[in-house]
PDB file of N, CA and C in Angstrom:
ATOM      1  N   UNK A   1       2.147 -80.073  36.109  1.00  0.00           N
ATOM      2  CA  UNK A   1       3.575 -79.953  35.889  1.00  0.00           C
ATOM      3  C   UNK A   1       4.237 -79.904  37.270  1.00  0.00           C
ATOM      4  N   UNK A   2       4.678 -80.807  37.648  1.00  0.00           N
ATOM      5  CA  UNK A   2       5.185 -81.226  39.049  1.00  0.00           C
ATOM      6  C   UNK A   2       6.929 -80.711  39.006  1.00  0.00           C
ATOM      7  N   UNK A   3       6.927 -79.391  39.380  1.00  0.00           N
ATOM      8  CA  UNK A   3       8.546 -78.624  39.393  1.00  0.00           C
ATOM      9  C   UNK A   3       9.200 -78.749  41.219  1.00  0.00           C
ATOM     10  N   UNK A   4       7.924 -78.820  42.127  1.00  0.00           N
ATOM     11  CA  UNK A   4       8.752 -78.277  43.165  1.00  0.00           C
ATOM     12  C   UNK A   4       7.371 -76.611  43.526  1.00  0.00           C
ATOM     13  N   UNK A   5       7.556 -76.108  42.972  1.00  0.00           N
ATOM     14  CA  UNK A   5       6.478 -74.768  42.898  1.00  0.00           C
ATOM     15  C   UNK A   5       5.316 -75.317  41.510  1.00  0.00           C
ATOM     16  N   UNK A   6       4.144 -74.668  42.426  1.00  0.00           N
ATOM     17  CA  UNK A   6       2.919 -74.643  41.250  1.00  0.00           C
ATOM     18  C   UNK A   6       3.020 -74.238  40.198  1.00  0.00           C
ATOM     19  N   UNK A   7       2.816 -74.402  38.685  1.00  0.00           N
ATOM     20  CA  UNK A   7       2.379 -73.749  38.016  1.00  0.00           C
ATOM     21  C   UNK A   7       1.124 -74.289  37.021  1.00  0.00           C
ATOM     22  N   UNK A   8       0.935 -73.233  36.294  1.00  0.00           N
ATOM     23  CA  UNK A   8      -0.739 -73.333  36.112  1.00  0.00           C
ATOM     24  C   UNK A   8      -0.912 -72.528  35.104  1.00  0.00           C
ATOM     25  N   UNK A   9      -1.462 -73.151  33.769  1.00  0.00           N
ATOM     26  CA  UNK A   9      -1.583 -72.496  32.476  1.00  0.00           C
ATOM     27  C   UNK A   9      -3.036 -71.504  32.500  1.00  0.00           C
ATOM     28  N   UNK A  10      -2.746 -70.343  32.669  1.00  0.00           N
ATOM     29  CA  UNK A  10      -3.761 -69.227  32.974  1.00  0.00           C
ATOM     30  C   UNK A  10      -3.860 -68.897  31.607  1.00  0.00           C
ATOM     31  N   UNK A  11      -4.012 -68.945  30.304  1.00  0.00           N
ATOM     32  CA  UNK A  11      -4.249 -68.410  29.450  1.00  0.00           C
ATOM     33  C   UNK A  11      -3.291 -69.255  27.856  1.00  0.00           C
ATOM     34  N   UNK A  12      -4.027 -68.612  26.743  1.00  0.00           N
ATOM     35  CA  UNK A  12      -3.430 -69.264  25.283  1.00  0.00           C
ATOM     36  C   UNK A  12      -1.564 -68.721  25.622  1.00  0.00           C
ATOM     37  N   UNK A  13      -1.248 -69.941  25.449  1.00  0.00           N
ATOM     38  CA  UNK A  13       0.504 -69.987  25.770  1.00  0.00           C
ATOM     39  C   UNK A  13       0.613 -68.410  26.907  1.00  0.00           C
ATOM     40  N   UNK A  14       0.396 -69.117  27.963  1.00  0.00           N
ATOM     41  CA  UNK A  14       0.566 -68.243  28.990  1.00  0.00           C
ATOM     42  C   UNK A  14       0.047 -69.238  30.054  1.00  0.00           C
ATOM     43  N   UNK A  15       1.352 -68.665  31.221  1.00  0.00           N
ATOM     44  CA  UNK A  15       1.453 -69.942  32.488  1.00  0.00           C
ATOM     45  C   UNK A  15       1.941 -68.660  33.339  1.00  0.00           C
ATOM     46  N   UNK A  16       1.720 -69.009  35.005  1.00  0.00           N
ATOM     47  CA  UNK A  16       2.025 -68.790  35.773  1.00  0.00           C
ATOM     48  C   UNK A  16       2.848 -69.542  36.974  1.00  0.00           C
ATOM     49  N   UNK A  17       4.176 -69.343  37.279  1.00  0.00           N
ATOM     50  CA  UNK A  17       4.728 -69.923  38.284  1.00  0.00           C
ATOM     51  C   UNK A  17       4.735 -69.151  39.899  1.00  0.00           C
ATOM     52  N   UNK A  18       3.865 -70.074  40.632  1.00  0.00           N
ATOM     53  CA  UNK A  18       4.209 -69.550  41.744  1.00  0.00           C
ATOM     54  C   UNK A  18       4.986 -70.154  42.900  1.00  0.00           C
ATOM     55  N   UNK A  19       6.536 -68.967  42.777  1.00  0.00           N
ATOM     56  CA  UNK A  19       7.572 -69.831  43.656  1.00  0.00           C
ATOM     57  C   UNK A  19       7.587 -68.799  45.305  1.00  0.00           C
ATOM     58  N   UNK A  20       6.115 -68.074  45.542  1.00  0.00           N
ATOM     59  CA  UNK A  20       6.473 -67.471  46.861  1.00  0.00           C
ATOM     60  C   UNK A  20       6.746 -68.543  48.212  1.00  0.00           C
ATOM     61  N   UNK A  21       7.544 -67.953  48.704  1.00  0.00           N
ATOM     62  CA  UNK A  21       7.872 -68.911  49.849  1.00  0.00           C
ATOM     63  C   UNK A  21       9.191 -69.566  49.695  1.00  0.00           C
ATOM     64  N   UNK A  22       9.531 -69.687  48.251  1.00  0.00           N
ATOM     65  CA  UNK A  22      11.089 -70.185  48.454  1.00  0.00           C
ATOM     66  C   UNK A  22      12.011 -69.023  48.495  1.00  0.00           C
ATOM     67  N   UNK A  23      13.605 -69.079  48.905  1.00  0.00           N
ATOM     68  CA  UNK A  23      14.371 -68.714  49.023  1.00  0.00           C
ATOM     69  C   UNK A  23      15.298 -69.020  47.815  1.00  0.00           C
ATOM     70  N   UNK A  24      16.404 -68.322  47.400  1.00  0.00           N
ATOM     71  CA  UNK A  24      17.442 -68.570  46.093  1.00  0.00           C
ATOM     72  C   UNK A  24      17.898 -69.647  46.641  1.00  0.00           C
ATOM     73  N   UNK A  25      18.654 -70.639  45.983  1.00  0.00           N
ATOM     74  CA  UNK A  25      18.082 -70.341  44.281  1.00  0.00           C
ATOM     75  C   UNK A  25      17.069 -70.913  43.979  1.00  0.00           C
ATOM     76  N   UNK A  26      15.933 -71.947  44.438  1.00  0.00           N
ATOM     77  CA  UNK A  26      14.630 -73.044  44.297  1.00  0.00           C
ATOM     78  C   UNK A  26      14.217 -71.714  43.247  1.00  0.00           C
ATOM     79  N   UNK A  27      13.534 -70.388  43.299  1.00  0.00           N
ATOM     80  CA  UNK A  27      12.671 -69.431  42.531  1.00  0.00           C
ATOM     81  C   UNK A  27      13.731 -69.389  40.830  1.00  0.00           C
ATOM     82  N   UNK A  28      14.708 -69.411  40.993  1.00  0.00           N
ATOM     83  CA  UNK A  28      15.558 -69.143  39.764  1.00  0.00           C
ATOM     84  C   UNK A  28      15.176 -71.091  39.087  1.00  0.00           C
ATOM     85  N   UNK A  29      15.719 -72.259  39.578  1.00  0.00           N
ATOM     86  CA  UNK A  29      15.135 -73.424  39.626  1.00  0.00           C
ATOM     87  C   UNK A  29      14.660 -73.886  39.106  1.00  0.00           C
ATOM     88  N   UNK A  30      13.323 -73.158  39.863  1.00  0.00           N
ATOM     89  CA  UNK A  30      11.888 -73.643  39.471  1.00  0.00           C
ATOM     90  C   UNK A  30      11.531 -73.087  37.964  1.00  0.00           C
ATOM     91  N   UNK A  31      11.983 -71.448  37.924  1.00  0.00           N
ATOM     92  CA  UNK A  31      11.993 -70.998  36.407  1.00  0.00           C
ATOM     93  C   UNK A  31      12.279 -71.612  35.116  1.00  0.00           C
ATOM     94  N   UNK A  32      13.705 -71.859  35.389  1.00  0.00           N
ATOM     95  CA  UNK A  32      13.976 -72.932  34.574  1.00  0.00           C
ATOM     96  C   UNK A  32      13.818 -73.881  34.120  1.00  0.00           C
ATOM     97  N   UNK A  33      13.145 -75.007  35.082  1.00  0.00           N
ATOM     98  CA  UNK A  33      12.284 -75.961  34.990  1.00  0.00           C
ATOM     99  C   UNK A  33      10.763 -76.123  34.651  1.00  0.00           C
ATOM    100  N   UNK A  34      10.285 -74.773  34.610  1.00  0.00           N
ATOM    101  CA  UNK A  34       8.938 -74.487  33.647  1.00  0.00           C
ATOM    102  C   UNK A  34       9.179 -74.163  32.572  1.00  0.00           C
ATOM    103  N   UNK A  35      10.362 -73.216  32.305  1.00  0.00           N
ATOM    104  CA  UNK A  35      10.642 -72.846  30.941  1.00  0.00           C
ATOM    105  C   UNK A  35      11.087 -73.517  29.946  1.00  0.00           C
ATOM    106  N   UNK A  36      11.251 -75.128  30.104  1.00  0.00           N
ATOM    107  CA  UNK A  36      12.157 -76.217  29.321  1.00  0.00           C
ATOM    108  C   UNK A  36      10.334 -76.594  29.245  1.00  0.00           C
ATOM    109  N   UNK A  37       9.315 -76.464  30.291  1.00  0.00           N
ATOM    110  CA  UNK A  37       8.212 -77.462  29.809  1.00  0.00           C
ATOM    111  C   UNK A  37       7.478 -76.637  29.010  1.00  0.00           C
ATOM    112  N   UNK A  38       7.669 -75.623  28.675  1.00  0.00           N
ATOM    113  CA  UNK A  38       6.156 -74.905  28.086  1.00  0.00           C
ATOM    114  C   UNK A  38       6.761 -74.364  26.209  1.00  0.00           C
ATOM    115  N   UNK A  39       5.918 -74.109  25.225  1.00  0.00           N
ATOM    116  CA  UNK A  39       6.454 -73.961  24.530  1.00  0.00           C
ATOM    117  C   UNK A  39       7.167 -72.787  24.034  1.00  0.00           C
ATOM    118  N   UNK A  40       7.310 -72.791  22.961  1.00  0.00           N
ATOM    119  CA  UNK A  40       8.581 -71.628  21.985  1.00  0.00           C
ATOM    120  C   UNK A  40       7.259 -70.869  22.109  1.00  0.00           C
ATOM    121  N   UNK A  41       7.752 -69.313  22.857  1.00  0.00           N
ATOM    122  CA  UNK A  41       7.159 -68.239  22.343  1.00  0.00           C
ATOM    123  C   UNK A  41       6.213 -68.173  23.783  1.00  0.00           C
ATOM    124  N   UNK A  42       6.279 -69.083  24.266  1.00  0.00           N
ATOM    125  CA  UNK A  42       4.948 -68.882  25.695  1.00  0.00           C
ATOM    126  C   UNK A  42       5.562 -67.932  26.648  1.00  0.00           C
ATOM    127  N   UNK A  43       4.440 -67.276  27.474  1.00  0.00           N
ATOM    128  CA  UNK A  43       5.049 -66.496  28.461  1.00  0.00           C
ATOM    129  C   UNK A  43       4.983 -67.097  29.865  1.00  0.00           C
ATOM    130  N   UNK A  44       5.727 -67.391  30.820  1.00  0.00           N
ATOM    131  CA  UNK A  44       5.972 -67.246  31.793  1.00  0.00           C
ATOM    132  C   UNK A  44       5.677 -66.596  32.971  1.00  0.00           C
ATOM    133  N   UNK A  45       5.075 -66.211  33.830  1.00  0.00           N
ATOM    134  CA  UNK A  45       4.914 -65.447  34.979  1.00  0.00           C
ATOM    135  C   UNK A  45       5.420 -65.882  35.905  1.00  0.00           C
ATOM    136  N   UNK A  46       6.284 -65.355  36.571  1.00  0.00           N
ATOM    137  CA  UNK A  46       6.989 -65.766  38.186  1.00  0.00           C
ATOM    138  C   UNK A  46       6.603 -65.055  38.912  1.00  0.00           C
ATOM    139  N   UNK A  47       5.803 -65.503  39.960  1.00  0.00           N
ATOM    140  CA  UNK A  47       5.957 -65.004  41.131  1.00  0.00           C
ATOM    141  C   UNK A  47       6.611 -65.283  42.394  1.00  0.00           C
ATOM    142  N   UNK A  48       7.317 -63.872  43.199  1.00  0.00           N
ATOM    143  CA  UNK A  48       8.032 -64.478  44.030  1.00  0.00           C
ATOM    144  C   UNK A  48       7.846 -63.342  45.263  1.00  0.00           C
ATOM    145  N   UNK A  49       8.309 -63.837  46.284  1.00  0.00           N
ATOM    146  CA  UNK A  49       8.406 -62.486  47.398  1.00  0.00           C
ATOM    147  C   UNK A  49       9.772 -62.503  47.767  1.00  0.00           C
ATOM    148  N   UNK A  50      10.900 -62.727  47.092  1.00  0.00           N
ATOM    149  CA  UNK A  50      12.147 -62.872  47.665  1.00  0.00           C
ATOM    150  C   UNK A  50      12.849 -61.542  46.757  1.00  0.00           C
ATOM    151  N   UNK A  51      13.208 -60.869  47.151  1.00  0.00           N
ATOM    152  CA  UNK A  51      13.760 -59.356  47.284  1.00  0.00           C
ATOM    153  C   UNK A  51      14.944 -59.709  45.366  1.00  0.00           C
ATOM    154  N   UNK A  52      15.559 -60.654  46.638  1.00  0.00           N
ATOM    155  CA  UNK A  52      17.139 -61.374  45.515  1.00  0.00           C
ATOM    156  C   UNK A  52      16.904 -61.853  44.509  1.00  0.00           C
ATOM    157  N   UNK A  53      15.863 -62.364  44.426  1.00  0.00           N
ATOM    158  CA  UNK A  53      15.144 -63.293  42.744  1.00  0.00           C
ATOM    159  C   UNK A  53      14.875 -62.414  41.735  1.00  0.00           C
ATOM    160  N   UNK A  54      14.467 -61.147  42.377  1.00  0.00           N
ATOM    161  CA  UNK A  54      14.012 -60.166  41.696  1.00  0.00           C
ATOM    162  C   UNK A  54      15.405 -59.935  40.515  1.00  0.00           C
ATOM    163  N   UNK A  55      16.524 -60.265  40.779  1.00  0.00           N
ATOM    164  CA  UNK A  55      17.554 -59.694  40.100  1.00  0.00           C
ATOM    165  C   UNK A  55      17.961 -60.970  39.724  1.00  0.00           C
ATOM    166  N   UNK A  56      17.717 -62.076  40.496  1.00  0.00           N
ATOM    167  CA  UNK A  56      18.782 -63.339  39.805  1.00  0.00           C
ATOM    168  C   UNK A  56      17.758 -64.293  38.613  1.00  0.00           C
ATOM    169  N   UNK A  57      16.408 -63.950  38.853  1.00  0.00           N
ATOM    170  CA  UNK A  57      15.864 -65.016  38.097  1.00  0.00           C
ATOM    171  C   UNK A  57      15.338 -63.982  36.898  1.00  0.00           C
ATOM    172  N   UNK A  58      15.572 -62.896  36.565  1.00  0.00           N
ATOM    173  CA  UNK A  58      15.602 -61.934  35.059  1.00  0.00           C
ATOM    174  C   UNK A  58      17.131 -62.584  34.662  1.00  0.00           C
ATOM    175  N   UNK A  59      18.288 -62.451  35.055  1.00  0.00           N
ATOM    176  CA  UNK A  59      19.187 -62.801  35.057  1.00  0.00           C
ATOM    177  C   UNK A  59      19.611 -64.236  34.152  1.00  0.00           C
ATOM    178  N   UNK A  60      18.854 -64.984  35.520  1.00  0.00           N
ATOM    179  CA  UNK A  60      19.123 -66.358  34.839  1.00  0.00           C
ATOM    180  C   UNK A  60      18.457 -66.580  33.559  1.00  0.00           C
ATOM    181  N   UNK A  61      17.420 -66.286  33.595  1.00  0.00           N
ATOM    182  CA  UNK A  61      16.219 -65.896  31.868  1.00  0.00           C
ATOM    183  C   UNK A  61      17.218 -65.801  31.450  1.00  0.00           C
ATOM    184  N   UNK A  62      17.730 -64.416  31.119  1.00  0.00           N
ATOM    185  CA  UNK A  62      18.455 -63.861  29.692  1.00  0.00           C
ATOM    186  C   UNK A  62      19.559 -64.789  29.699  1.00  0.00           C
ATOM    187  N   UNK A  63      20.498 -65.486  30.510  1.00  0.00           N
ATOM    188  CA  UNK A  63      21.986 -66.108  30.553  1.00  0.00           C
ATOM    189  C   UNK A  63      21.525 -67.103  29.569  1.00  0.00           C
ATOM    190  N   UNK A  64      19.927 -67.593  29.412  1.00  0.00           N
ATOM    191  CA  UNK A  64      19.512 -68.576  29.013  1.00  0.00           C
ATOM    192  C   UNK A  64      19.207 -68.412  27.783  1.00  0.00           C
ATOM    193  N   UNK A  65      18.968 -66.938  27.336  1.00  0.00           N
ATOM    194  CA  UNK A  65      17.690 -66.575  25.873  1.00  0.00           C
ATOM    195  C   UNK A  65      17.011 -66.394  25.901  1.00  0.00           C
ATOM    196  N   UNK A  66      16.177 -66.253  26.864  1.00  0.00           N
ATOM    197  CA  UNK A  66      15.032 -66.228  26.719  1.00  0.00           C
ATOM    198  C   UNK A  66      14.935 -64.286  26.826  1.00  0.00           C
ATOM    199  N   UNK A  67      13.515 -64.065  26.916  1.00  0.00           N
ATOM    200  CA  UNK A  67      13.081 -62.265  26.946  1.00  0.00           C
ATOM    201  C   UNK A  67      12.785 -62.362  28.544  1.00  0.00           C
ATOM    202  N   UNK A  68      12.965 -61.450  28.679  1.00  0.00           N
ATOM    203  CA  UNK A  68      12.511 -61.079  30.072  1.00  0.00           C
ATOM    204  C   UNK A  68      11.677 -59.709  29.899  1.00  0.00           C
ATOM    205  N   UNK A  69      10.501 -59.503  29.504  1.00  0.00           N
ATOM    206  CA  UNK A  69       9.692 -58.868  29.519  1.00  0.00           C
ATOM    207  C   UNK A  69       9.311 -57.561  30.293  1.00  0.00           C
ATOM    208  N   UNK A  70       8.870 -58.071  31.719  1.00  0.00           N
ATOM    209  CA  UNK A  70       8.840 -57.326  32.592  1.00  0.00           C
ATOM    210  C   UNK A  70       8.853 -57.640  33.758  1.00  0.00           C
ATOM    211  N   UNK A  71       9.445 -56.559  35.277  1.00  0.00           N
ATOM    212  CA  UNK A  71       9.477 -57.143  36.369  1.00  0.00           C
ATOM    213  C   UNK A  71       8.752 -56.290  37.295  1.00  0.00           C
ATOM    214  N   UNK A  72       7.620 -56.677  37.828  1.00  0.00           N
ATOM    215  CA  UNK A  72       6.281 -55.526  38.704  1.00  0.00           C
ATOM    216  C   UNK A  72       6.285 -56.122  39.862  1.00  0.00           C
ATOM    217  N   UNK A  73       6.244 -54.730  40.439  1.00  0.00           N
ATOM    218  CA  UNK A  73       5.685 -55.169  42.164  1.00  0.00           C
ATOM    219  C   UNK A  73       4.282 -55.299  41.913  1.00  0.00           C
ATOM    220  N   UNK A  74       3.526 -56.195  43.139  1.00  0.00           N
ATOM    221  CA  UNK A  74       2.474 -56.404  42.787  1.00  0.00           C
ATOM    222  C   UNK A  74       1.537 -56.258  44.285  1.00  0.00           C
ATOM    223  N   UNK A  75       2.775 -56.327  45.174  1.00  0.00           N
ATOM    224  CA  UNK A  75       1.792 -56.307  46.351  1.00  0.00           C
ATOM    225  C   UNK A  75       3.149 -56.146  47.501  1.00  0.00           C
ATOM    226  N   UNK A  76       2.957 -55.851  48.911  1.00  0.00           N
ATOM    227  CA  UNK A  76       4.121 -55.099  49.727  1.00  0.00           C
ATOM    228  C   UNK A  76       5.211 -56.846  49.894  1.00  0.00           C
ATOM    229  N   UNK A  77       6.344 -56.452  48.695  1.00  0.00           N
ATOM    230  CA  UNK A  77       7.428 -57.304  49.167  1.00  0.00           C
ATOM    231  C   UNK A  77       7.189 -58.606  48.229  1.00  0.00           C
ATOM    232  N   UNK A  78       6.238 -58.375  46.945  1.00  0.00           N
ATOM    233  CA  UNK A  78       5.398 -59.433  45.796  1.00  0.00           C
ATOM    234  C   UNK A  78       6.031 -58.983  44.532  1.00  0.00           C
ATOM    235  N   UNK A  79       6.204 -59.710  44.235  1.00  0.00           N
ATOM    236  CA  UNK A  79       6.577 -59.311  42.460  1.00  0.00           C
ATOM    237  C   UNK A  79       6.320 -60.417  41.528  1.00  0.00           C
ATOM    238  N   UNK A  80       5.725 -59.678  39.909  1.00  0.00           N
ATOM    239  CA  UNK A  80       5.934 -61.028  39.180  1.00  0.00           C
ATOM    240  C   UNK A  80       7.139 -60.408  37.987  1.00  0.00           C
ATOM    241  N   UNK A  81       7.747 -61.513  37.642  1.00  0.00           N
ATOM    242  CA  UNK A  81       8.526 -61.490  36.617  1.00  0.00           C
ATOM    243  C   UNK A  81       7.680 -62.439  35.078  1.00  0.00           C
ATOM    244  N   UNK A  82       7.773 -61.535  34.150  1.00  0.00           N
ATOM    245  CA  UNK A  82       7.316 -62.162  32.825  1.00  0.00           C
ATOM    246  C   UNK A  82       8.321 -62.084  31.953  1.00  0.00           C
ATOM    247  N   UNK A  83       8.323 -63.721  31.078  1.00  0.00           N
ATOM    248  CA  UNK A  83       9.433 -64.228  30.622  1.00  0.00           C
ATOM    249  C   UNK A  83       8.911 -64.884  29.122  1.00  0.00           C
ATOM    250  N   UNK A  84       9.277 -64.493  27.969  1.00  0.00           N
ATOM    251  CA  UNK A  84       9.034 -65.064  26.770  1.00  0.00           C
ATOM    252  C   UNK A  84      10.073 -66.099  26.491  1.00  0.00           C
ATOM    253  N   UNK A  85       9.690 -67.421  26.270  1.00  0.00           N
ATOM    254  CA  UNK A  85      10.517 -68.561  25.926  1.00  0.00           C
ATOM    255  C   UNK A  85      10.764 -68.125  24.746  1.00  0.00           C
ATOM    256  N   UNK A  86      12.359 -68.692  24.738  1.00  0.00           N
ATOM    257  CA  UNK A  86      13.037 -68.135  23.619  1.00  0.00           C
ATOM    258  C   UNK A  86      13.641 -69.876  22.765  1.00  0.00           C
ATOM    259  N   UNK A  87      13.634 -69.805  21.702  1.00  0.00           N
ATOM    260  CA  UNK A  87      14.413 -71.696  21.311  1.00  0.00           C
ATOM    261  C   UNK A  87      15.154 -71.683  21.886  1.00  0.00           C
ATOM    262  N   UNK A  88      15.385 -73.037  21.964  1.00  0.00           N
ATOM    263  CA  UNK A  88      16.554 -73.223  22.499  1.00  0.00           C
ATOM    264  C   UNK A  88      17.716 -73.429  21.378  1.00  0.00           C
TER     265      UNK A  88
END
């Protein structure tokens, strides 16, 4: 799935996006652009190290429908965000 950032189906309807290294908005973006490819009900994982995503790409999720699950630090200045596709 060629977005711009990797992602990579780690599990039954479950994917991981990894957007570390970009800056806003490419991490919000890139979300969006995995979340149109994967199906109704799949989860999402974002990862990002950008402080600001942390708030804009839960954000952009919900503006959208979708769940926004949960948002964890994971490592100094790492976070993932998990996102349940919602219909569109």
């Amino acid at each position: 799935m060629e977005i711009g950032a990797s992602v990579d189906k780690i599990g039954e309807k479950l994917y991981r996006l990894d957007a570390r290294g970009y800056m806003c908005p490419y991490p919000q973006i890139f979300t969006l652009k995995a979340i149109e490819r994967i199906e109704d009900g799949a989860v999402l994982e974002v990862l990002i190290d950008n402080p600001l995503s942390c708030e804009n790409v839960p954000a952009i999720a919900r503006k959208n429908g979708h769940e926004v699950l949960s948002v964890e630090k994971i490592g100094e200045g790492e976070y993932k965000i998990s996102i349940r596709k919602r219909r569109a």
